[in-house]
C-alpha atoms as a PDB file:
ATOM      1  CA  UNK A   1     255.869 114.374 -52.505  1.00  0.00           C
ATOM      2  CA  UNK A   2     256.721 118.042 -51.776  1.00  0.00           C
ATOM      3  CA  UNK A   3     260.571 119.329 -52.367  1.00  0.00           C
ATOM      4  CA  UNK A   4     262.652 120.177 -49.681  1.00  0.00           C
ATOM      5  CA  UNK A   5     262.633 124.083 -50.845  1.00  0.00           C
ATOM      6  CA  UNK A   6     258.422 124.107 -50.924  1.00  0.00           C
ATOM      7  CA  UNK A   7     258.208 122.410 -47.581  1.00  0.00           C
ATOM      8  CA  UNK A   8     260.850 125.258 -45.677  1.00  0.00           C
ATOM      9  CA  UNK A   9     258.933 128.039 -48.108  1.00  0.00           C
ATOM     10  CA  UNK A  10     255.732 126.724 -46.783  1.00  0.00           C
ATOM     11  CA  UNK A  11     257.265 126.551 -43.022  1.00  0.00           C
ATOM     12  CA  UNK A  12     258.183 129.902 -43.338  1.00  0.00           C
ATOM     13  CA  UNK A  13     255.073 131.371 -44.349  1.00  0.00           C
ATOM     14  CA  UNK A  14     253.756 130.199 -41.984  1.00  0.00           C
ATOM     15  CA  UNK A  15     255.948 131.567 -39.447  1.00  0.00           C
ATOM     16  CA  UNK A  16     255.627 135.245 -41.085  1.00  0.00           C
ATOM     17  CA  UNK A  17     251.642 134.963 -40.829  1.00  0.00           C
ATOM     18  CA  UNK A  18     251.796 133.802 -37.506  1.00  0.00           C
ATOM     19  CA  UNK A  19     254.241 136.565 -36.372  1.00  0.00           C
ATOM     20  CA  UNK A  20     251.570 139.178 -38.299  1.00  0.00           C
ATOM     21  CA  UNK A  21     248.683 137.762 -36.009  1.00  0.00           C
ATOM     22  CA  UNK A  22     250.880 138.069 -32.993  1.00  0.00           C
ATOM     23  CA  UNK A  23     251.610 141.663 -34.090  1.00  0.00           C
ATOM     24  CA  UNK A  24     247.459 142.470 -35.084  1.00  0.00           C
ATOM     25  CA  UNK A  25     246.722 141.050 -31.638  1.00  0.00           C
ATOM     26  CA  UNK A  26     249.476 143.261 -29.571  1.00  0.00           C
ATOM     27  CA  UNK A  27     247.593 146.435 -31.778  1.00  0.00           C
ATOM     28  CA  UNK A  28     244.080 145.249 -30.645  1.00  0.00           C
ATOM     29  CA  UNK A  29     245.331 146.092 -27.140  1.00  0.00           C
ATOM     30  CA  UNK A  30     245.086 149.409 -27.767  1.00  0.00           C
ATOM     31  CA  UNK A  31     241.259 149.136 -28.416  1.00  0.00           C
ATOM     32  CA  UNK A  32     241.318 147.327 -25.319  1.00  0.00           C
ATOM     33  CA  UNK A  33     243.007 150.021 -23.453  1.00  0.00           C
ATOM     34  CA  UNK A  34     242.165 153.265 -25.048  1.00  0.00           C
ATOM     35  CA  UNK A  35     239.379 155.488 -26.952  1.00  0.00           C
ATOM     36  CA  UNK A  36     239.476 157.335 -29.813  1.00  0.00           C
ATOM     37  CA  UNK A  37     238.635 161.148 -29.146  1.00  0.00           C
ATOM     38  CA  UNK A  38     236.705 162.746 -31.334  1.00  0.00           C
ATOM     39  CA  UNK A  39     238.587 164.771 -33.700  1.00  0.00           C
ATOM     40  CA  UNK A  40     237.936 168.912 -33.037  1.00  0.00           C
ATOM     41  CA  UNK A  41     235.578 170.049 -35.982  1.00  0.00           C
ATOM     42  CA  UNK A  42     237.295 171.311 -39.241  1.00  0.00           C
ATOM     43  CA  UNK A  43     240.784 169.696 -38.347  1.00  0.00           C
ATOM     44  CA  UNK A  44     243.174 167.144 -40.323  1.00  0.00           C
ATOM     45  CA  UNK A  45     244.087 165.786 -37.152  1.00  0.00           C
ATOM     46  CA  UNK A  46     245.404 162.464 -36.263  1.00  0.00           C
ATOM     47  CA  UNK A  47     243.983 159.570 -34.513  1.00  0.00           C
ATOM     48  CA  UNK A  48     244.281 160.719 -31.207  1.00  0.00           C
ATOM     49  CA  UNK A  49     243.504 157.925 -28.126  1.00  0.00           C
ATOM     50  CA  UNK A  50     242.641 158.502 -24.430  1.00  0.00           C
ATOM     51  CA  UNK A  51     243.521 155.450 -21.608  1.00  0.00           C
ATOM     52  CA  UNK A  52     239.654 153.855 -20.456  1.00  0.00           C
ATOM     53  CA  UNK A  53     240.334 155.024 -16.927  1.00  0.00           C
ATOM     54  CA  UNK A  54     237.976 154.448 -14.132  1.00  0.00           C
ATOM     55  CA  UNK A  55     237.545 156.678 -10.740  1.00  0.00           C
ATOM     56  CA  UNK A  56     238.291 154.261  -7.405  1.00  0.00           C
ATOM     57  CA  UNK A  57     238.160 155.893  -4.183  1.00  0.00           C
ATOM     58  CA  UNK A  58     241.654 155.384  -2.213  1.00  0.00           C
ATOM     59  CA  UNK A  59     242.128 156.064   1.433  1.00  0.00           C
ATOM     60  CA  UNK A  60     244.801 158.926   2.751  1.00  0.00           C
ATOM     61  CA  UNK A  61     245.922 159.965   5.982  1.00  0.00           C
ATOM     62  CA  UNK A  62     245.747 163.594   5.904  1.00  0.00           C
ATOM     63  CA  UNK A  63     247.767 166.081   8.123  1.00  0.00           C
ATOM     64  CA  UNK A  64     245.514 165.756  10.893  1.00  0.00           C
ATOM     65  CA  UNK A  65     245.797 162.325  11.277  1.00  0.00           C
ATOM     66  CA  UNK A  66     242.143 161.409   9.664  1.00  0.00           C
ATOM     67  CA  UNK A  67     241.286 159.213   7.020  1.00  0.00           C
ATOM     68  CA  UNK A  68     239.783 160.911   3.642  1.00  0.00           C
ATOM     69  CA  UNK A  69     239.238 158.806   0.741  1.00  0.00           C
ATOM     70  CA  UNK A  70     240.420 160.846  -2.592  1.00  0.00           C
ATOM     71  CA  UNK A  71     239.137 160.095  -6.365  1.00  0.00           C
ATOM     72  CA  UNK A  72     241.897 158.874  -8.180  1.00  0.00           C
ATOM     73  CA  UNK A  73     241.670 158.424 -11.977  1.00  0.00           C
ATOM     74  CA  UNK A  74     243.039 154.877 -13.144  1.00  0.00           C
ATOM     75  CA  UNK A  75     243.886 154.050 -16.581  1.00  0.00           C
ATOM     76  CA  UNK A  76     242.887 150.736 -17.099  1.00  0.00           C
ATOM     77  CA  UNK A  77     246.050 149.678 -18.601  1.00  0.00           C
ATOM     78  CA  UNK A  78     247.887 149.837 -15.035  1.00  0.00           C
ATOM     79  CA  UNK A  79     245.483 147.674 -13.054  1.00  0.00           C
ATOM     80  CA  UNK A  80     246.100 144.181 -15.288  1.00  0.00           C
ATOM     81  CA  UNK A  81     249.035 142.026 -16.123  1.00  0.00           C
ATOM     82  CA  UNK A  82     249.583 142.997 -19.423  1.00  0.00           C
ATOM     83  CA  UNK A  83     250.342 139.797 -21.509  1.00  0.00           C
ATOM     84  CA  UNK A  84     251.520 140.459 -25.033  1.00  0.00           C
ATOM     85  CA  UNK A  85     250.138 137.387 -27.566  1.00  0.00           C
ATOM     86  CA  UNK A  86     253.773 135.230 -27.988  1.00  0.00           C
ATOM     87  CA  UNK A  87     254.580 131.642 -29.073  1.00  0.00           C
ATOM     88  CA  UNK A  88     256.806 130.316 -26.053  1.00  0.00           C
ATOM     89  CA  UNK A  89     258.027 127.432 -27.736  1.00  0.00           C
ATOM     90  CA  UNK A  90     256.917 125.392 -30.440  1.00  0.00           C
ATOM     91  CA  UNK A  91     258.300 121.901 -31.968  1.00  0.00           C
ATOM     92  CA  UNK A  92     257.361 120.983 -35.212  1.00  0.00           C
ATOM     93  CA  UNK A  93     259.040 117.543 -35.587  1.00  0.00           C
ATOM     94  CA  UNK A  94     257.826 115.398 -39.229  1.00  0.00           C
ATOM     95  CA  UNK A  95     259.026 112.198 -40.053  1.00  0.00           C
ATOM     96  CA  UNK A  96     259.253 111.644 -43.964  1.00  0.00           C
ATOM     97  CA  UNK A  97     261.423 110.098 -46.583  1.00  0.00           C
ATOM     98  CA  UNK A  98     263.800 111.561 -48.533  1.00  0.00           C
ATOM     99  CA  UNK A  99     265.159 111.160 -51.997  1.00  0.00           C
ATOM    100  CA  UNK A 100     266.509 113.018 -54.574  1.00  0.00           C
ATOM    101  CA  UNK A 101     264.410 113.461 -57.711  1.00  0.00           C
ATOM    102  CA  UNK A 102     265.893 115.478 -60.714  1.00  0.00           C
ATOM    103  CA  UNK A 103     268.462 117.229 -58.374  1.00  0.00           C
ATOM    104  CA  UNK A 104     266.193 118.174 -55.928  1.00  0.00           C
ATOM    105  CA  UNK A 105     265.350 117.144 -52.348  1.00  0.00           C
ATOM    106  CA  UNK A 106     262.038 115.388 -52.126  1.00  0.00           C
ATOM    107  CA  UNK A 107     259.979 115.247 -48.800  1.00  0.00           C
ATOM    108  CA  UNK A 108     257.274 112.109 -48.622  1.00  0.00           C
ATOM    109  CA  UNK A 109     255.611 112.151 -45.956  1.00  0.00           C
ATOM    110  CA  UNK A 110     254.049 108.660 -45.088  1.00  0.00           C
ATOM    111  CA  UNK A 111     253.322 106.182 -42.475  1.00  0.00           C
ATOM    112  CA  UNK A 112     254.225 103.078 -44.308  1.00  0.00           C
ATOM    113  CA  UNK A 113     257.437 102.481 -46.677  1.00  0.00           C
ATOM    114  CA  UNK A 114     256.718 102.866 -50.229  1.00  0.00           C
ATOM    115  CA  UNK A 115     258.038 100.510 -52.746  1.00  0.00           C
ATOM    116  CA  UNK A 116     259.703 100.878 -56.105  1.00  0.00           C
ATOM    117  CA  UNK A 117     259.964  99.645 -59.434  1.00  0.00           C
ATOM    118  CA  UNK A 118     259.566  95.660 -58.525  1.00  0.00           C
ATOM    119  CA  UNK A 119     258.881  95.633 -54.944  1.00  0.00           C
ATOM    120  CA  UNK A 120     262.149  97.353 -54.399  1.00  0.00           C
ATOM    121  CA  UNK A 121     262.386 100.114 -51.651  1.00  0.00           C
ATOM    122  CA  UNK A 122     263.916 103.382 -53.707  1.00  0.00           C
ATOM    123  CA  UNK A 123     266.840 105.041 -52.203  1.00  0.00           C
ATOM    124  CA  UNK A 124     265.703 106.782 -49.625  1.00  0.00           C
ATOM    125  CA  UNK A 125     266.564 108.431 -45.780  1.00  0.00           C
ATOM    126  CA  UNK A 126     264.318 109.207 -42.779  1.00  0.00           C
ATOM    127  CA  UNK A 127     265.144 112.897 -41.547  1.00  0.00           C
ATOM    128  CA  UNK A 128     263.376 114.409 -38.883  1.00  0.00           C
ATOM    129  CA  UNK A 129     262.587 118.570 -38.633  1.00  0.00           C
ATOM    130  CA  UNK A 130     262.812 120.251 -35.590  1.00  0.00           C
ATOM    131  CA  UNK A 131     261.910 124.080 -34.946  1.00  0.00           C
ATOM    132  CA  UNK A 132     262.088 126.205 -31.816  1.00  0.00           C
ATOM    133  CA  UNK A 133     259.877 129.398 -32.146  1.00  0.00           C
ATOM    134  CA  UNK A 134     261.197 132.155 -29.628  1.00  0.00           C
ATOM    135  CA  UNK A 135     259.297 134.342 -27.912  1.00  0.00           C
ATOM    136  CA  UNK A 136     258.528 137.984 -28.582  1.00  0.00           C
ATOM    137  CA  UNK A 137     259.598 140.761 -25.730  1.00  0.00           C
ATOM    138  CA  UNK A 138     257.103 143.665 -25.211  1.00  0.00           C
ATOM    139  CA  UNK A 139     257.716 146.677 -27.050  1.00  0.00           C
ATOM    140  CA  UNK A 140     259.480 148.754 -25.514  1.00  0.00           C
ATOM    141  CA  UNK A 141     257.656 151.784 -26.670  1.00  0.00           C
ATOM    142  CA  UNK A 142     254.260 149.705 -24.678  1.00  0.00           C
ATOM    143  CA  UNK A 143     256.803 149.457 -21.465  1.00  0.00           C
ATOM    144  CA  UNK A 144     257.172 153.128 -21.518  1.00  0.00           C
ATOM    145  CA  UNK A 145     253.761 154.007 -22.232  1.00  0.00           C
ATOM    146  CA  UNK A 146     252.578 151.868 -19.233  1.00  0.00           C
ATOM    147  CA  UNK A 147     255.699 152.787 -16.545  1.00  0.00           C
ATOM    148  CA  UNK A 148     254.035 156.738 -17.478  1.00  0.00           C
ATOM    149  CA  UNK A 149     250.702 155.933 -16.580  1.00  0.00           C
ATOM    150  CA  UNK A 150     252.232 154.074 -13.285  1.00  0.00           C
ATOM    151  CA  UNK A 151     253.934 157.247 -12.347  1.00  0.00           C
ATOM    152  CA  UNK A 152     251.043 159.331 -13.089  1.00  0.00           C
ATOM    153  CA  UNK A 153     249.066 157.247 -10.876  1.00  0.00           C
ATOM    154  CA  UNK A 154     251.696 157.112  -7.533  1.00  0.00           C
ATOM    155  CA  UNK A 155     251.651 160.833  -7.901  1.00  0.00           C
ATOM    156  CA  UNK A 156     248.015 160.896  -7.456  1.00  0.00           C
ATOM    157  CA  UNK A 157     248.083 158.435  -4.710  1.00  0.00           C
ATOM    158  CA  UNK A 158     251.104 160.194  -2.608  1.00  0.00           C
END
């Protein structure tokens, strides 16, 4: 048997570790994204990161009617969906039996009834737990961030 206060404390560590994954994979994006440049010799500076771009070649008309192609520099970041780690939905439905125990709320979780003193069935309830996780919107600090590096890029393009 667990009590009723152990089994929500356990619930909701659970939640809090999953929501520190979700936020340790949004960081790890940035590794995806970006570089660290190397710090300028005999500075305290900070961490500074540069987008992975790449150079594609992207056809304009030019005043005379021809076709040039012109080097335009990509961040990575701006060519891929971006899809933040989030839990959509999640149910967590138990079945268990309930009964009080010293004042206290005691979860039993079991497939088969359990039996008291004599064969007797103790006083008990079936309950049933369920949880809806909701989703976590991108940052948006990591909206901003991108819609720059969009703008930077249609200026190149135009």
């Amino acid at each position: 048997m667990i009590s009723f206060k152990q089994f929500v404390t356990a619930i909701q560590d659970a939640i809090v570790t999953a929501s520190d994954a979700i936020m340790d994979k949004n960081i790890s994006l940035l590794d995806k994204y970006f570089t660290e440049a190397p710090k300028p010799a005999g500075t305290d500076s900070k961490h500074t990161l540069i987008p992975k771009s790449v150079i594609l070649e992207y056809p304009h008309l030019t005043s005379n009617g021809e076709v040039e192609n012109l080097e335009v520099a990509v961040p990575l970041i701006t060519l891929v969906p971006l899809s933040m780690s989030k839990v959509e939905k999640a149910f967590l439905t138990a079945h268990f039996e309930m009964e009080i125990v010293d004042d206290e709320v005691q979860l039993h979780f079991s497939d088969k009834g359990s039996t008291g003193l004599f064969n007797k069935k103790p006083k008990t309830a079936w309950g049933k737990i369920e949880l809806t996780f909701s989703p976590q919107e991108t940052p948006e600090g990591f909206k901003l961030l991108i819609a720059g590096y969009e703008d930077i890029l249609k200026r190149q393009i135009a």
